[in-house]
PDB file of N, CA and C in Angstrom:
ATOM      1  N   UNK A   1     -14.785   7.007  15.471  1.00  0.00           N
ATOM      2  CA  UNK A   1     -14.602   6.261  16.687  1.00  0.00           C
ATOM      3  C   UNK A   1     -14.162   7.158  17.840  1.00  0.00           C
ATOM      4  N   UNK A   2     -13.310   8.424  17.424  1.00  0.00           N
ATOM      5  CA  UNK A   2     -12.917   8.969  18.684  1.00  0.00           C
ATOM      6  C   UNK A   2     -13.818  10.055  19.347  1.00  0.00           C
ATOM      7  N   UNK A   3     -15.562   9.619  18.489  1.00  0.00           N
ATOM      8  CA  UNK A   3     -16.042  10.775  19.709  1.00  0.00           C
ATOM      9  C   UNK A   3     -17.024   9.460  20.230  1.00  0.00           C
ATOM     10  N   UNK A   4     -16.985   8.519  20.149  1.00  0.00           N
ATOM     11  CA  UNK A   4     -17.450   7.293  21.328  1.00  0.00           C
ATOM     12  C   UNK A   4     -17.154   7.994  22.909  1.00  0.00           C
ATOM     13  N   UNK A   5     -18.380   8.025  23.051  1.00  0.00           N
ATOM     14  CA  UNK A   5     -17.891   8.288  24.451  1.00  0.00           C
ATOM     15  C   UNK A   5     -16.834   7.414  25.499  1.00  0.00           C
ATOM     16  N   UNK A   6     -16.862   6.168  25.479  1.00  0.00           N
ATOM     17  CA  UNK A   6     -16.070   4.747  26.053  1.00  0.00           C
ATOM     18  C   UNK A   6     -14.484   5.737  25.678  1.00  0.00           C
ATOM     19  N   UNK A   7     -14.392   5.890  24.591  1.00  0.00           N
ATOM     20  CA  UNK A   7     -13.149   6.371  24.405  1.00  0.00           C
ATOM     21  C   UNK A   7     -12.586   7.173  24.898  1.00  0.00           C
ATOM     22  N   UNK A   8     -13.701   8.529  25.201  1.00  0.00           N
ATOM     23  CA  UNK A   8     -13.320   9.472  26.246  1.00  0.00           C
ATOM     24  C   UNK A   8     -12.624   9.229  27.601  1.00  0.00           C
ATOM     25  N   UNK A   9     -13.993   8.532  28.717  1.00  0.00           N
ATOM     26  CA  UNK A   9     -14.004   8.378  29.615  1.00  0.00           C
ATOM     27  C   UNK A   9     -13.570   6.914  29.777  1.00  0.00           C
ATOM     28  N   UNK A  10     -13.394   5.991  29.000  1.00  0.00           N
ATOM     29  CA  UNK A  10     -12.560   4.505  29.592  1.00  0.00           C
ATOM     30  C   UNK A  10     -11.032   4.824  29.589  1.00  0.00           C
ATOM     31  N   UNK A  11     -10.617   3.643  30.225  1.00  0.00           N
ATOM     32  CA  UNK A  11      -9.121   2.947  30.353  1.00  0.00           C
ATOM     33  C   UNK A  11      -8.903   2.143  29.717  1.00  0.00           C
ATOM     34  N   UNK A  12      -7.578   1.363  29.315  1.00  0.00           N
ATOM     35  CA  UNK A  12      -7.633  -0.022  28.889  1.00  0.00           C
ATOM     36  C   UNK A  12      -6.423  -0.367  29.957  1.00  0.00           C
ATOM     37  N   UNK A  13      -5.565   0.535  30.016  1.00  0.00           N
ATOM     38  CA  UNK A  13      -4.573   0.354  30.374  1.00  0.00           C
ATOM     39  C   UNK A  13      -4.267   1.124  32.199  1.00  0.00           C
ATOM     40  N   UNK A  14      -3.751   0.923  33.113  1.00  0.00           N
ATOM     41  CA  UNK A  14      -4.086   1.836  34.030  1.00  0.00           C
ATOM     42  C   UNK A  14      -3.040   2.777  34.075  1.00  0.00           C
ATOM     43  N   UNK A  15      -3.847   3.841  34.573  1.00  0.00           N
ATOM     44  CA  UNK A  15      -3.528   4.939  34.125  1.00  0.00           C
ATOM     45  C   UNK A  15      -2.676   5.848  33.067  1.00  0.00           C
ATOM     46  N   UNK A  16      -3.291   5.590  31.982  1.00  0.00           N
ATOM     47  CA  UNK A  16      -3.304   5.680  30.333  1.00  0.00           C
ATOM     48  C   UNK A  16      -4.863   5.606  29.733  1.00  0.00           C
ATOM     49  N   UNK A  17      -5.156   6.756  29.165  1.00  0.00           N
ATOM     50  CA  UNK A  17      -6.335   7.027  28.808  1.00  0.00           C
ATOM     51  C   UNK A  17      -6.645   6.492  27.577  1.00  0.00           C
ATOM     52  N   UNK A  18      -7.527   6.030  26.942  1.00  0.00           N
ATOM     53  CA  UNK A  18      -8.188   5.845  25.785  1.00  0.00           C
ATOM     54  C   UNK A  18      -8.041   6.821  25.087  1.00  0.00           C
ATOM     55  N   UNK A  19      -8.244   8.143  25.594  1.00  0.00           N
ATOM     56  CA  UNK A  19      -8.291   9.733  24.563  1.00  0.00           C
ATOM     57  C   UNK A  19      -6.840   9.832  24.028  1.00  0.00           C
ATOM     58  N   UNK A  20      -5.858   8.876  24.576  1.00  0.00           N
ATOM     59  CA  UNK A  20      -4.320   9.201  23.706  1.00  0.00           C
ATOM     60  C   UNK A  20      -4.141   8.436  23.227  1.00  0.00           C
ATOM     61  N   UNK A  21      -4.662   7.748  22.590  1.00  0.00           N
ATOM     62  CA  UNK A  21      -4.881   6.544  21.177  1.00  0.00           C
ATOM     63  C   UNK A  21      -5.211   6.670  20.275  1.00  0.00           C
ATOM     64  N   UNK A  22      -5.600   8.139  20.236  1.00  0.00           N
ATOM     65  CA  UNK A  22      -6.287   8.906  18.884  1.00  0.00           C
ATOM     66  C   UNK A  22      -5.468   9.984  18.406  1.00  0.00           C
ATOM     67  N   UNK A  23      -5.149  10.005  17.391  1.00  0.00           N
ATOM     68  CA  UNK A  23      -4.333  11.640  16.602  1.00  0.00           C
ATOM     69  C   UNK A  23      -5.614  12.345  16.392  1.00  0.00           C
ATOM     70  N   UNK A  24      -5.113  13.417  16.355  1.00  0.00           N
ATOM     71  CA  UNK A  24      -6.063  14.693  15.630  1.00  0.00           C
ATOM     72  C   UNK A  24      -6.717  14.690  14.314  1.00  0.00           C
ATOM     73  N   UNK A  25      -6.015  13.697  13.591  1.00  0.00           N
ATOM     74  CA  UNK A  25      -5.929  13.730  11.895  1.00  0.00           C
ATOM     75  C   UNK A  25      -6.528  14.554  11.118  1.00  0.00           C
ATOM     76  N   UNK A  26      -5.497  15.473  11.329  1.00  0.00           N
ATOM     77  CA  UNK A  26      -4.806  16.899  11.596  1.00  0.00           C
ATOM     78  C   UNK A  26      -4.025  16.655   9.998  1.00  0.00           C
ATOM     79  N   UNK A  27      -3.831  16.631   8.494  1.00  0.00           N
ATOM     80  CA  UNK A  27      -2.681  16.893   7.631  1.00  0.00           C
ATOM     81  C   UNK A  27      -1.518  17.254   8.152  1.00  0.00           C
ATOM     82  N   UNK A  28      -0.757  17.100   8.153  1.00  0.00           N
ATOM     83  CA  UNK A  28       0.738  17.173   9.015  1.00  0.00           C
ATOM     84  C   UNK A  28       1.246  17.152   9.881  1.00  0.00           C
ATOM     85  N   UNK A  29       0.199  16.844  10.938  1.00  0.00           N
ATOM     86  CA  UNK A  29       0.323  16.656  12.493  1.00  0.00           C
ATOM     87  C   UNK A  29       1.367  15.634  12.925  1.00  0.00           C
ATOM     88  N   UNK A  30       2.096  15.059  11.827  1.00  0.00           N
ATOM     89  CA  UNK A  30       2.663  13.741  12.436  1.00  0.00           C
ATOM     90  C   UNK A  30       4.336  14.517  12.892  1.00  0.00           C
ATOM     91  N   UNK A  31       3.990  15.607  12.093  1.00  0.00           N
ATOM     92  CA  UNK A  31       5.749  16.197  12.560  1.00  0.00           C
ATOM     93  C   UNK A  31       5.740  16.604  14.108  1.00  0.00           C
ATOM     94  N   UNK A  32       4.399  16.761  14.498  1.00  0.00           N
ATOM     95  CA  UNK A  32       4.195  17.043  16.522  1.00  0.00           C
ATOM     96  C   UNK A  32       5.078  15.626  17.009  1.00  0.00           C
ATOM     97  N   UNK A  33       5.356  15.006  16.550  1.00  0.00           N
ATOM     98  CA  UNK A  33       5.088  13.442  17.358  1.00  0.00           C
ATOM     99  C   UNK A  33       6.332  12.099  16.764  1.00  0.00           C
ATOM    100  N   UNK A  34       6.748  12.907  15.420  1.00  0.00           N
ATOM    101  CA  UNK A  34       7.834  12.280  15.143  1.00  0.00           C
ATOM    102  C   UNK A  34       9.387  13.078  14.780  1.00  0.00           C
ATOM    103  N   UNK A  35      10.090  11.862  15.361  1.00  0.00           N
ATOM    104  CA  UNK A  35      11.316  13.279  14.821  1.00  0.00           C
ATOM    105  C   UNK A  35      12.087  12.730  13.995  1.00  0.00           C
ATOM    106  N   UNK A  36      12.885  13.787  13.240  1.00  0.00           N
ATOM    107  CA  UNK A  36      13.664  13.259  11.692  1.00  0.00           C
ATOM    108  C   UNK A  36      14.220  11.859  11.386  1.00  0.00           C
ATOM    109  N   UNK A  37      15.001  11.908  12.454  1.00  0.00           N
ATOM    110  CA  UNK A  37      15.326  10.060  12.388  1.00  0.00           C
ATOM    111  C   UNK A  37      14.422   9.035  12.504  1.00  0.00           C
ATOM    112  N   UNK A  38      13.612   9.415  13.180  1.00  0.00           N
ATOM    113  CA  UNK A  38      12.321   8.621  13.087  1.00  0.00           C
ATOM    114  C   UNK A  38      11.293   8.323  11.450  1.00  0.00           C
ATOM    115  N   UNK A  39      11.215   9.788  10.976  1.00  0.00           N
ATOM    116  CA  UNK A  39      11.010   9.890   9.977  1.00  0.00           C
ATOM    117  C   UNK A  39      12.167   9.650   8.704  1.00  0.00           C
ATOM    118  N   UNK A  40      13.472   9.287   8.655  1.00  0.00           N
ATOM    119  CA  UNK A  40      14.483   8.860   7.885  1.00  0.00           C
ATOM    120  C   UNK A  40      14.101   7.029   7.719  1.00  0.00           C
ATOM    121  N   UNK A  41      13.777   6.525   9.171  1.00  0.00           N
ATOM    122  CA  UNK A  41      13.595   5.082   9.195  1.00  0.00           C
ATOM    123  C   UNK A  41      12.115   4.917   8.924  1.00  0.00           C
ATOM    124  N   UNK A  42      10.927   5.653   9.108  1.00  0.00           N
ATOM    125  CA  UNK A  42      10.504   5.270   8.334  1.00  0.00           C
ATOM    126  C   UNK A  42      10.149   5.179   6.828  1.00  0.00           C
ATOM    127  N   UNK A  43      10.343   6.364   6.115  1.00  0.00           N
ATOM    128  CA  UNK A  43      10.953   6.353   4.795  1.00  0.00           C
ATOM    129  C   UNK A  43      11.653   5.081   3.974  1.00  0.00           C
ATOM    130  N   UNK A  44      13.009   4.895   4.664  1.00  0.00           N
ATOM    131  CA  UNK A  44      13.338   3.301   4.806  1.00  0.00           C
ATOM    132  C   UNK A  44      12.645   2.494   4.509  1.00  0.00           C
ATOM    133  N   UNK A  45      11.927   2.002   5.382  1.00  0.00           N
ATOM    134  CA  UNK A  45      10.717   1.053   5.497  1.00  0.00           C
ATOM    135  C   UNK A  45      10.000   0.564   4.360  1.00  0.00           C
ATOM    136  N   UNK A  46       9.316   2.066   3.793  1.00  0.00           N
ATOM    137  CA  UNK A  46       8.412   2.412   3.373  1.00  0.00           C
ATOM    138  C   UNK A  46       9.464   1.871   2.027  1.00  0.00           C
ATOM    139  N   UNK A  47       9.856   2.136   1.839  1.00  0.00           N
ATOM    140  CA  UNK A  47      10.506   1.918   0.622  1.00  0.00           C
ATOM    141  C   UNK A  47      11.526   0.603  -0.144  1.00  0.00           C
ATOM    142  N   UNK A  48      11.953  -0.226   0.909  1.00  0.00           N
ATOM    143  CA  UNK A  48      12.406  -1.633   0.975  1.00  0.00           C
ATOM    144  C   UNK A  48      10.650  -2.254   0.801  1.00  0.00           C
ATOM    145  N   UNK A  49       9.525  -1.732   1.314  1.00  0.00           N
ATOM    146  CA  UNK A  49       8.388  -2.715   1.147  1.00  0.00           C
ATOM    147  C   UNK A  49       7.857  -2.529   0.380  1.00  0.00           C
ATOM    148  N   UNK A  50       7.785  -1.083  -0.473  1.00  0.00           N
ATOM    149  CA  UNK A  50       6.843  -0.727  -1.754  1.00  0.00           C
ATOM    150  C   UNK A  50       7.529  -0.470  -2.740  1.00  0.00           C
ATOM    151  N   UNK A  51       8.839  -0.340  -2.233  1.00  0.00           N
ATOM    152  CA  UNK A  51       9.791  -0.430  -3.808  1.00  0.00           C
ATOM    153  C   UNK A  51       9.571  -1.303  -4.633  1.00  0.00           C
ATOM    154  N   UNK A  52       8.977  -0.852  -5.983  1.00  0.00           N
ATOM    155  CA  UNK A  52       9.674  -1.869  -7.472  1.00  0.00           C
ATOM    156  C   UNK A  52       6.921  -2.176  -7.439  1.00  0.00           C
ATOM    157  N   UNK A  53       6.851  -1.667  -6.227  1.00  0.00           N
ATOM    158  CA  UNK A  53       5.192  -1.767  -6.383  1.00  0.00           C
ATOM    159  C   UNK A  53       4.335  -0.989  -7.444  1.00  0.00           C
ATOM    160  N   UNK A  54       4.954  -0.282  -7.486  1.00  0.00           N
ATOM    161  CA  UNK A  54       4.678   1.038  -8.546  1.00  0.00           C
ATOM    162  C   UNK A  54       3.722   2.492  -7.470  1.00  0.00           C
ATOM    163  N   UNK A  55       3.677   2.167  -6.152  1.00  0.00           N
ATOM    164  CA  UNK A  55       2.876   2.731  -5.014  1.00  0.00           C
ATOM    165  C   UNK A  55       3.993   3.625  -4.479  1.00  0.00           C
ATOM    166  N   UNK A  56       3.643   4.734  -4.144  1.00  0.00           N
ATOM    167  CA  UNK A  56       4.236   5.911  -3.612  1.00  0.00           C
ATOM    168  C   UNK A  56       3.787   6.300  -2.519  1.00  0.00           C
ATOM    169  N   UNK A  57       4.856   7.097  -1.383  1.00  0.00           N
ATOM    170  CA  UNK A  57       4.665   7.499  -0.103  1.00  0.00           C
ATOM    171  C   UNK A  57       5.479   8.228  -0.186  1.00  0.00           C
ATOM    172  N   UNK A  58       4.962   9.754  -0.041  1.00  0.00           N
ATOM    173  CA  UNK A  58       5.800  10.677  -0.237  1.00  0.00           C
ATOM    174  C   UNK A  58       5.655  11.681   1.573  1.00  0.00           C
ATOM    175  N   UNK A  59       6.338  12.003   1.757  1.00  0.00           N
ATOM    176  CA  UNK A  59       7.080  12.716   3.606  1.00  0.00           C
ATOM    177  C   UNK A  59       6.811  14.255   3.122  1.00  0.00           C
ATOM    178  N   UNK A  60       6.183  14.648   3.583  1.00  0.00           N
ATOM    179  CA  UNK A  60       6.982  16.232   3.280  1.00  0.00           C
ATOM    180  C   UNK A  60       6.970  17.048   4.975  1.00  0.00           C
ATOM    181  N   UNK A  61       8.159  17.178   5.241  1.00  0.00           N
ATOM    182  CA  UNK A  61       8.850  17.694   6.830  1.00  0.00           C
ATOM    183  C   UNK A  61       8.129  19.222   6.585  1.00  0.00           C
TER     184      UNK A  61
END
C-alpha cells in the first residue's frame, strides 16, 4: 500500500501527509519511535491480554 501513489502525494489531514502513516518495516525500527516507558507499557498490555493464551510477544530493546 505504501508505494500507491495517493499515499505519496495525498492528504487526509491538513497539513499532515499520508507518507507518515507508514513505517519502514524495517525489523527493529520501532526503537526510532518508541521509548522505554513506552515500551514497559506496552509489554504490560501485551501481557494482561495474552497472558494464560499460550501466545507470545517477545521486545528485544
Amino acid at each position: 500500500m505504501k508505494k500507491l501513489e495517493v499515499n505519496k502525494i495525498g492528504s487526509s489531514i491538513e497539513n499532515f501527509e499520508n507518507k507518515n502513516l507508514f513505517r519502514k518495516a524495517e525489523v527493529g525500527d520501532w526503537v526510532n519511535y518508541l521509548s522505554p516507558k513506552m515500551v514497559e507499557r506496552l509489554s504490560k498490555v501485551i501481557e494482561e491480554r495474552l497472558g494464560g493464551s499460550g501466545l507470545g510477544f517477545k521486545v528485544f530493546p
